[in-house]
Protein backbone atom coordinates (compact mmCIF):
# COMPACT_ATOMS: atom_id res chain seq x y z
CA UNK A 1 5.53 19.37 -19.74
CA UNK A 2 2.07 18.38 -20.56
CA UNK A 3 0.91 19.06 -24.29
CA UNK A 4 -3.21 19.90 -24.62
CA UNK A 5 -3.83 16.86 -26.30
CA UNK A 6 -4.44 13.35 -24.95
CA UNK A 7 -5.84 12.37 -21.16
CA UNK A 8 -5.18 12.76 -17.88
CA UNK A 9 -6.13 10.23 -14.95
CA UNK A 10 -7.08 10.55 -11.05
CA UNK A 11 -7.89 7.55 -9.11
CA UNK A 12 -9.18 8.61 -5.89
CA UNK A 13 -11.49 12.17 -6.26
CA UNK A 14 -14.24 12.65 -3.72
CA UNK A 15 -15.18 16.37 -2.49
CA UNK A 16 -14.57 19.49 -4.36
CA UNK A 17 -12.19 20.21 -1.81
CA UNK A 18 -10.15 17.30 -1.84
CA UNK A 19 -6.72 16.76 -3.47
CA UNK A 20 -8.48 14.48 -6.33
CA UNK A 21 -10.86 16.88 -7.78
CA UNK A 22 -8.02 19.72 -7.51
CA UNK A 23 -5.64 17.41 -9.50
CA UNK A 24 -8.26 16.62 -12.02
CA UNK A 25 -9.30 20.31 -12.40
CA UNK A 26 -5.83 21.43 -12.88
CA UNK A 27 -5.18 18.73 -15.50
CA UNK A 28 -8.61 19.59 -17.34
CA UNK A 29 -7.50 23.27 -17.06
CA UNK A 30 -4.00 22.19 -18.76
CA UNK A 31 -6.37 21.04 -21.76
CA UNK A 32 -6.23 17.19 -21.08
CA UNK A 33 -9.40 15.08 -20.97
CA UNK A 34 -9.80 13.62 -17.25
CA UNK A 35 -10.60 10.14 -16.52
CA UNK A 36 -11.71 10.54 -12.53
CA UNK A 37 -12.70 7.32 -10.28
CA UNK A 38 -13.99 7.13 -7.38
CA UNK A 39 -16.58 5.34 -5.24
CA UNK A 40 -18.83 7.82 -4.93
CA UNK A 41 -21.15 8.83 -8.09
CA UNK A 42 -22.34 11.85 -6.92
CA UNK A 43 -19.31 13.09 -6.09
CA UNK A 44 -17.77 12.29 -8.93
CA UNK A 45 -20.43 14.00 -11.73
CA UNK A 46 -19.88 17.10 -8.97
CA UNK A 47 -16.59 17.73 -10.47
CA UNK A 48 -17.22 16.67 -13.70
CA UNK A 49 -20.11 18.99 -13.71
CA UNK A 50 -17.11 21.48 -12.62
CA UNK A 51 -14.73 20.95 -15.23
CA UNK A 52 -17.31 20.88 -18.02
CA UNK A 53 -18.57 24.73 -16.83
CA UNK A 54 -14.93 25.36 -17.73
CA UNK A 55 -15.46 23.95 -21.44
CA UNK A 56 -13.43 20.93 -20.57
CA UNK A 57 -14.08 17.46 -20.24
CA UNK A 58 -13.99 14.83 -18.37
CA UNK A 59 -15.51 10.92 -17.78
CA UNK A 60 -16.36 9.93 -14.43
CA UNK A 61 -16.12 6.25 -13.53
CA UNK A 62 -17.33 4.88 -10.09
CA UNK A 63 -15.20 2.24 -9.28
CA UNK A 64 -12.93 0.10 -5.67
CA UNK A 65 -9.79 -0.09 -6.87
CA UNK A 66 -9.26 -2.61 -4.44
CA UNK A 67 -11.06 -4.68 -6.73
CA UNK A 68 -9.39 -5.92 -9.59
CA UNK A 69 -11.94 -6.59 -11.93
CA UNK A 70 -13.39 -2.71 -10.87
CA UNK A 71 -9.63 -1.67 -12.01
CA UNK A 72 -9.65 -3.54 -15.29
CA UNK A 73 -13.02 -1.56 -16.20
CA UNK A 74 -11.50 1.45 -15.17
CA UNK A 75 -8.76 0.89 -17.85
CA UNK A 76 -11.02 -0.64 -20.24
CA UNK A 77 -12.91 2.80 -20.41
CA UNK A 78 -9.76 4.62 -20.73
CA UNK A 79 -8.72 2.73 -23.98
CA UNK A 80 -11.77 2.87 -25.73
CA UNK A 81 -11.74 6.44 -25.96
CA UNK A 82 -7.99 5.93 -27.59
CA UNK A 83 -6.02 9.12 -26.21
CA UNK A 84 -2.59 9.34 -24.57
CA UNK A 85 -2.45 8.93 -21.02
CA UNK A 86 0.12 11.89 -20.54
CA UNK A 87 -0.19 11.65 -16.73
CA UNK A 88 -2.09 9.41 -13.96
CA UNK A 89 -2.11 9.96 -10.11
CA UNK A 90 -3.03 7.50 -7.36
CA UNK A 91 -4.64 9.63 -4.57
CA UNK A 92 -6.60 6.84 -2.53
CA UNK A 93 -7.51 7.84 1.09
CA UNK A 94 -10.07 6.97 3.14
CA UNK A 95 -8.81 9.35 6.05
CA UNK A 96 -8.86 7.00 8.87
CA UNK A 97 -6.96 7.90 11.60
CA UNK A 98 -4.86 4.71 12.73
CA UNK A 99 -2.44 5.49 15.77
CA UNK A 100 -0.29 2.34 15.15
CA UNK A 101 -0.70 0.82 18.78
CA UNK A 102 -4.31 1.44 18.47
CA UNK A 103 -5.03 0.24 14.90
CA UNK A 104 -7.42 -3.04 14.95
CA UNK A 105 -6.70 -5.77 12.13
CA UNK A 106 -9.72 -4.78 10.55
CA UNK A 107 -8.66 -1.09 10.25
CA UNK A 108 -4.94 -1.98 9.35
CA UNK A 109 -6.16 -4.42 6.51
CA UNK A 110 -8.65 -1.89 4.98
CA UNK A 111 -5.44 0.45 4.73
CA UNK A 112 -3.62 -2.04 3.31
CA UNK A 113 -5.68 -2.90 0.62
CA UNK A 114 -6.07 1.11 -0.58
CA UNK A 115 -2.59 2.20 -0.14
CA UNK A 116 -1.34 -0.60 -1.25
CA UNK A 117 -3.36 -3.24 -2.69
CA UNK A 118 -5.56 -0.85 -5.10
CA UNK A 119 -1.83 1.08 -5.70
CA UNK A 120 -0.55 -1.88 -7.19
CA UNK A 121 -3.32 -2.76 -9.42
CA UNK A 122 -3.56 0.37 -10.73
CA UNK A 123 0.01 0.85 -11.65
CA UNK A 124 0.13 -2.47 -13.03
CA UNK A 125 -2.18 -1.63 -15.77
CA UNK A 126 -1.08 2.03 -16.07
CA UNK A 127 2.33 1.57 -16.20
CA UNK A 128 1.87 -1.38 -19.01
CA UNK A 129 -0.07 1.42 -20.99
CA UNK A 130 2.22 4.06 -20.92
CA UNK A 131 5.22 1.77 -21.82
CA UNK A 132 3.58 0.65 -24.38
CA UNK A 133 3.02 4.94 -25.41
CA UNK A 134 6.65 5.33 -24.67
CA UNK A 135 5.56 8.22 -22.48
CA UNK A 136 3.74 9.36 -19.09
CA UNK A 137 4.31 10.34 -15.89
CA UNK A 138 2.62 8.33 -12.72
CA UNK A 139 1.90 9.68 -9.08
CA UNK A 140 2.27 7.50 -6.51
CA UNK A 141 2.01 10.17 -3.22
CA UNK A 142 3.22 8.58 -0.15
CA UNK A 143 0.50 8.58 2.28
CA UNK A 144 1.20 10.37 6.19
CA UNK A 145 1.31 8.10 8.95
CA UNK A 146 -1.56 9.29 11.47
């Protein structure tokens, strides 16, 4: 159950449309302040422009979470402002179709490094923050095979 106090956080929002920004609106509707990143900017104020219609809030950080030094900012932000993190989700797709006999190296290692690279750094630090909480729930969705 999530309580309307502390801070949500979506790694991965693009479009409006996109299973991102409709995680981090329903989390902002729930009454938790939502820490979205992305690589896009404009994008990202987009839905923080959304949410804040609402009366909620939200902080939008542009980050590559295949980056680790992009992913230790992202936390950084997300401790200075001191909440809980009650819940985080991982929702990095690039939505490149890769039939597995016809996926280059190139293609297969940019995959990689989103699915599973950028997941790992991110639940690194996330998972170090909400043991240290002694509480949160992390989203790790499987990604489809193309």
């Amino acid at each position: 159950m999530i309580s309307q106090s502390g801070s949500a956080m979506v790694v991965g929002v693009g479009p409006e449309r996109g299973l991102g920004a409709a995680l981090a609106m329903c989390f902002a509707e729930k009454g938790l302040h939502v820490f979205m990143i992305g690589r896009s900017e404009e994008k990202l104020n987009n839905i923080v422009k959304l949410i804040q219609e609402t009366g909620r809030s939200a902080t939008a950080i542009v980050a590559d979470v295949t980056v680790e030094q992009d992913v230790g900012r992202c936390f950084d932000v997300l401790r200075e402002r001191g909440d809980i993190i009650q819940v985080a989700a991982y929702n990095v797709d690039s939505n490149i179709p890769a039939p597995f006999l016809q996926t280059d190296v190139t293609t297969f290692t940019t995959l990689w490094q989103q699915n599973c690279l950028g997941a790992f750094l991110f639940a690194k630090e996330i998972v170090a923050i909400m043991q240290a909480q002694q509480q949160g729930t992390v989203f790790l969705p499987e990604q489809p095979a193309h």
